[in-house]
Protein backbone atom coordinates (compact mmCIF):
# COMPACT_ATOMS: atom_id res chain seq x y z
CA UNK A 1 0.00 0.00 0.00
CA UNK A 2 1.25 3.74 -0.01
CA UNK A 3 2.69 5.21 2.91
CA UNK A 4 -0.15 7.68 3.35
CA UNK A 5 -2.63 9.21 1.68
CA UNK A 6 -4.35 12.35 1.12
CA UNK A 7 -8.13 12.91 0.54
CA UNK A 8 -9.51 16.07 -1.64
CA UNK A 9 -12.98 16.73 0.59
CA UNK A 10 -15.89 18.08 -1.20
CA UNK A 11 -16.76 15.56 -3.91
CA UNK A 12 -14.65 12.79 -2.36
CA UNK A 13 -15.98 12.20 0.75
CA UNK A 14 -19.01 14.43 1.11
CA UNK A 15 -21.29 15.45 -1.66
CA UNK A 16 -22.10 18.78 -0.82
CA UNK A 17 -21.90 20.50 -4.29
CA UNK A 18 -25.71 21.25 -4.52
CA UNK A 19 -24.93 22.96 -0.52
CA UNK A 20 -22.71 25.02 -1.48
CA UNK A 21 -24.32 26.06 -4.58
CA UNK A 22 -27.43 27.27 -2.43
CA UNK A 23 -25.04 29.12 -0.56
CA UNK A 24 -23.10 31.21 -2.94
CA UNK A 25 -26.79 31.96 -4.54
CA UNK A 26 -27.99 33.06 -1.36
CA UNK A 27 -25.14 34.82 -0.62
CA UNK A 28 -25.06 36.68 -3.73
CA UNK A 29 -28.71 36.60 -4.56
CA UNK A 30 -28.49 40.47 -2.44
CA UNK A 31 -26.39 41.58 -4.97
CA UNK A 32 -28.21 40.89 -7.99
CA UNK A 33 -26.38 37.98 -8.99
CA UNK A 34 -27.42 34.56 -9.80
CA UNK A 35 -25.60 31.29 -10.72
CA UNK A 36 -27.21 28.52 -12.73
CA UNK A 37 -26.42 25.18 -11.84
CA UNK A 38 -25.18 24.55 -15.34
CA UNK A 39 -22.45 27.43 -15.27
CA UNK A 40 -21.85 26.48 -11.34
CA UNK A 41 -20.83 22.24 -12.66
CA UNK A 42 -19.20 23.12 -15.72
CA UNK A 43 -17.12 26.41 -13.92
CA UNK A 44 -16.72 27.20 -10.60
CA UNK A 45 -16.10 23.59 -8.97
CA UNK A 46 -12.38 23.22 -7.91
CA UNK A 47 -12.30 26.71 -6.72
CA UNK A 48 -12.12 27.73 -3.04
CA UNK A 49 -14.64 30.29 -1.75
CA UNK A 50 -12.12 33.10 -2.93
CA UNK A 51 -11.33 32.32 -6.32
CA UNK A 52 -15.75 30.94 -6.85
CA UNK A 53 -16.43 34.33 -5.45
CA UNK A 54 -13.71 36.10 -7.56
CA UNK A 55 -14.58 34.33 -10.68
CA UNK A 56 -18.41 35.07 -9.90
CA UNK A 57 -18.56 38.55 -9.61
CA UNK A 58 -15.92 39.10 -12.53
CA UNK A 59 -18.39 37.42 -14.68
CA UNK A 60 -20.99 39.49 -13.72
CA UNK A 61 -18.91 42.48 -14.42
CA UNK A 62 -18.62 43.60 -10.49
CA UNK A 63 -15.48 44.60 -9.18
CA UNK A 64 -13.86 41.52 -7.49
CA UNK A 65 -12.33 43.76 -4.54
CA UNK A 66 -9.90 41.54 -1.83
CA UNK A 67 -12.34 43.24 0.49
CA UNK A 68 -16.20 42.58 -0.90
CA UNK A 69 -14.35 38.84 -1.92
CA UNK A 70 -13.62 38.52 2.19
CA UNK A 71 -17.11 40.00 2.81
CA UNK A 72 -18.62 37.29 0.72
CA UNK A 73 -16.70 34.30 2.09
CA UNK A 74 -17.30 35.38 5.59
CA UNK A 75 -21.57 35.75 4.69
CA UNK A 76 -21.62 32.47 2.89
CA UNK A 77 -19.69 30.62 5.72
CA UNK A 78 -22.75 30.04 8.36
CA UNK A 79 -25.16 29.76 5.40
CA UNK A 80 -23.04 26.25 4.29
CA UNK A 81 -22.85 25.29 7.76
CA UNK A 82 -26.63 25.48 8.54
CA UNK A 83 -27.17 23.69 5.50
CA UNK A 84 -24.78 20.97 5.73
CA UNK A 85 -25.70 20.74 9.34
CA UNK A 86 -29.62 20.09 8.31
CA UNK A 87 -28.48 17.20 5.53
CA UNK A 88 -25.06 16.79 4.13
CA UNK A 89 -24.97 13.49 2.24
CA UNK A 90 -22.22 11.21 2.28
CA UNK A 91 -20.44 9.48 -0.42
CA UNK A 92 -20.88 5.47 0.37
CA UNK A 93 -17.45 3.67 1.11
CA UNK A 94 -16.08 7.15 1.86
CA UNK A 95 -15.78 6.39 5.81
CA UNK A 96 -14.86 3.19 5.24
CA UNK A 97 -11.79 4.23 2.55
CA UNK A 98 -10.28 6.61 5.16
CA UNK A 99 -10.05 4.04 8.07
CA UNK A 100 -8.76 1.74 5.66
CA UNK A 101 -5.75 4.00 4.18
CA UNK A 102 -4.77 4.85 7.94
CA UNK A 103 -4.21 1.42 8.72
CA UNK A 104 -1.73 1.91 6.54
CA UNK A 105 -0.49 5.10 7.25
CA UNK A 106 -1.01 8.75 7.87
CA UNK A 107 -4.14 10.20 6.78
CA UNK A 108 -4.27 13.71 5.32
CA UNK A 109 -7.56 15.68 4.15
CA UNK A 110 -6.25 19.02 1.57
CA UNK A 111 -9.01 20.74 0.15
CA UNK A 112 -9.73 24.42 -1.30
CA UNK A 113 -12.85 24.01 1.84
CA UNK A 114 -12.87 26.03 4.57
CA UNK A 115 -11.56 24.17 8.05
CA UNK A 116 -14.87 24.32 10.18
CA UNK A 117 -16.65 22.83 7.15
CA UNK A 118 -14.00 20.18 6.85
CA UNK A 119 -14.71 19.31 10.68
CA UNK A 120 -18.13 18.73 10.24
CA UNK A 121 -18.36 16.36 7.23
CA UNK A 122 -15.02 14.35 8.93
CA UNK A 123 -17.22 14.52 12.64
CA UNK A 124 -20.30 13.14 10.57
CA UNK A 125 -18.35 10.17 8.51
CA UNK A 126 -16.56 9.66 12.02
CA UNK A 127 -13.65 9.62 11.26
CA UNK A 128 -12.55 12.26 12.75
CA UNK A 129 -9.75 10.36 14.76
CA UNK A 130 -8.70 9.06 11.89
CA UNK A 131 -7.01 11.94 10.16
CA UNK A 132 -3.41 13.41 10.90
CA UNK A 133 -3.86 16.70 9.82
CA UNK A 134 -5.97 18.95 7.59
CA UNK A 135 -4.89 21.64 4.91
CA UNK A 136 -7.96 23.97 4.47
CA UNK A 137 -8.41 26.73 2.69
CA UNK A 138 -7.17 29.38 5.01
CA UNK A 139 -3.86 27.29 5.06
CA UNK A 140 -2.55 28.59 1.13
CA UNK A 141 -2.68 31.63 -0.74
CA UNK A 142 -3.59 29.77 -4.31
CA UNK A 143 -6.34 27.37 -4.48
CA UNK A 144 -6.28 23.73 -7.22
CA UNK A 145 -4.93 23.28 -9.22
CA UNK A 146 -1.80 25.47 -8.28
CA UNK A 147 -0.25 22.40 -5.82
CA UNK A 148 0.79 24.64 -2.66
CA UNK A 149 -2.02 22.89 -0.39
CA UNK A 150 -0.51 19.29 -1.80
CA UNK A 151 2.93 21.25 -1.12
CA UNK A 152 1.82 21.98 2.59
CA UNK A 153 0.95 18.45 3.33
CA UNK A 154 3.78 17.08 1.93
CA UNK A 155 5.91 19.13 4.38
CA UNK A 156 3.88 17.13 7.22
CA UNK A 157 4.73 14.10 5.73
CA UNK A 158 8.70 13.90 6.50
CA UNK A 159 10.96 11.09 5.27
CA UNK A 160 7.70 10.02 2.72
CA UNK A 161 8.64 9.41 -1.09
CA UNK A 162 6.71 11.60 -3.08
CA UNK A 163 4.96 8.61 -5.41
CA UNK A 164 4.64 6.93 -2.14
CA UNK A 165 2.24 9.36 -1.45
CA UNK A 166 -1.56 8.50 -2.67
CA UNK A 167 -3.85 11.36 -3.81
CA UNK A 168 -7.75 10.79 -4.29
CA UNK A 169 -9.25 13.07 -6.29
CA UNK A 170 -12.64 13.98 -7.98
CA UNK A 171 -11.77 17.27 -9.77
CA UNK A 172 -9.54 18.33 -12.80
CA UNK A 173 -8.18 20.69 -11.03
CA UNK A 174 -7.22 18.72 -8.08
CA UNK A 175 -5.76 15.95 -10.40
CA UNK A 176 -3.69 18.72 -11.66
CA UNK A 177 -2.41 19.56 -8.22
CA UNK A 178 -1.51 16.47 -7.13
CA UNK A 179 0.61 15.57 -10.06
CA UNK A 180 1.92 19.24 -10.07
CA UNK A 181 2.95 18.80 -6.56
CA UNK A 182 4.59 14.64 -7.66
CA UNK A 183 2.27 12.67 -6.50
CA UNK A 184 0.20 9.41 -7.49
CA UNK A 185 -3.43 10.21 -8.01
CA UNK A 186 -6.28 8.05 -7.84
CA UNK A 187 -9.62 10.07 -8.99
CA UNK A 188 -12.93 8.96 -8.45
CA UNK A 189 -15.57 9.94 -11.39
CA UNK A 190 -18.52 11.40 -8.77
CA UNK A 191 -18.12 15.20 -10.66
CA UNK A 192 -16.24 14.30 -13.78
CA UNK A 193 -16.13 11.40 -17.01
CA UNK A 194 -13.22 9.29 -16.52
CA UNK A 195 -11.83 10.11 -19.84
CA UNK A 196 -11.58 13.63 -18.67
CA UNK A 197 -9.98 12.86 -15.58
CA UNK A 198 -7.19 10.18 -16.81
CA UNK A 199 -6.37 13.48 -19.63
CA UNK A 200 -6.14 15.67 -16.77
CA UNK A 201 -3.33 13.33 -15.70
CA UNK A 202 -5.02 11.31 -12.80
CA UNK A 203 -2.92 8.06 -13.02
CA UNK A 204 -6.03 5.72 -12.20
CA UNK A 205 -9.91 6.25 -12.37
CA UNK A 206 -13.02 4.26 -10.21
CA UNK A 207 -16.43 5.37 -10.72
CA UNK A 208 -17.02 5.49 -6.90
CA UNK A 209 -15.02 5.96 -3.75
CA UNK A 210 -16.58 2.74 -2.80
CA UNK A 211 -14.97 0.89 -5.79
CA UNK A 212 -11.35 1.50 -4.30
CA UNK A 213 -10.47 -1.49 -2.42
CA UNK A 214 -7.32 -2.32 -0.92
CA UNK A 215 -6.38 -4.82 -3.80
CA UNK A 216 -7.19 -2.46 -6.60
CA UNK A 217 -4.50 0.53 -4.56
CA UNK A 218 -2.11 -2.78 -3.72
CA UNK A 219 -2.49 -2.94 -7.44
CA UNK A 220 -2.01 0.89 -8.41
CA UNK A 221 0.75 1.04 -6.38
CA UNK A 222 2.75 -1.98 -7.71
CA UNK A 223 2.17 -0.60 -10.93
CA UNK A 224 3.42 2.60 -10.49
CA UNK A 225 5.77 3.52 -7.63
CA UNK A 226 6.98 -0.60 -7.25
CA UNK A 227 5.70 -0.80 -3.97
């Protein structure tokens, strides 16, 4: 197996797209600005709440200030939370993958999310216990698929071969980081077609989180790093 693993968040282990879609509508509904869920799936996913709100009011043609940006993240923040709070659905075999991978080793969750809404998702999975360390996004400057946050955890990770080092993945941009940053990626399809994914350069696709066993990553990793 690898000697640890890090898992993206949202799309990975919670699905929690159409949550924070309501919130960044009601957030910006205020404003005069809507996103349709068509524009929200095909754009916007893989960004942190900075560069979604950045990229959002640039395409309306507002001003994307530092300041109205940190205004926005700050009023969509509690509107996630009470909504994740109320229902959050969980990807099946997503629990289940992370107390697998750290009985193997260190456990690392890196993810353009913000670190209270990280929390909650790994308190409801429960498996909470079973992660080292989290790298959220108040913990980088650039969000996927520049690979500081993969950077940041690899720091954490001393003595660890880089391609020892197991990435799951659901978006191209977070495929892009990981290999960026030198490490093996596994993606799951739950937000993207496989094809897409394997051209972004994951170096193995599964349609589910549930579909990645312990033989199948014994497998990926014999294949690619000799382990």
């Amino acid at each position: 197996m690898f000697a640890a693993t890090l898992f993206d968040f949202n799309g990975v282990l919670v699905d929690d797209e159409a949550v924070h879609l309501a919130a960044f509508r009601a957030t910006l509904a205020p404003r005069g600005i809507a996103v349709d869920e068509r524009t929200y799936f095909e754009r916007y996913i893989g960004f942190d709440d900075v560069g979604a709100f950045s990229a959002m009011l640039m395409d309306a043609g507002r001003d994307a200030t530092p300041a109205l940006v940190a205004e926005l993240v700050d009023a969509k923040r509690p509107l996630y939370l009470e909504r994740a709070r109320a229902g959050l659905a969980l990807f099946a075999g997503a629990s289940e993958r992370v107390c697998a991978c750290a009985a193997h080793g260190p456990v690392g969750v890196v993810s353009g999310a913000l670190r209270d809404e990280i929390e909650l998702g790994l308190g409801l999975l429960g498996v909470r216990d079973r992660v080292s360390f989290i790298v959220a996004a108040e913990d980088t400057t650039r969000c996927k698929p520049d690979p500081e946050g993969y950077e940041k955890a690899v720091a954490l990770l001393p003595g660890v071969e880089r391609r020892r080092v197991l990435v799951i993945e659901d978006s191209l941009a977070g495929v892009r980081a990981a290999k960026a940053a030198g490490l093996t990626c596994v993606a799951v399809a739950h937000s993207y077609p496989e094809a897409a994914l394997l051209e972004a350069g994951a170096d193995a696709v599964e349609k589910t989180i549930a579909d990645l066993t312990d033989d199948l990553l014994s497998a990926v990793a014999a294949r690619l790093v000799g382990a």
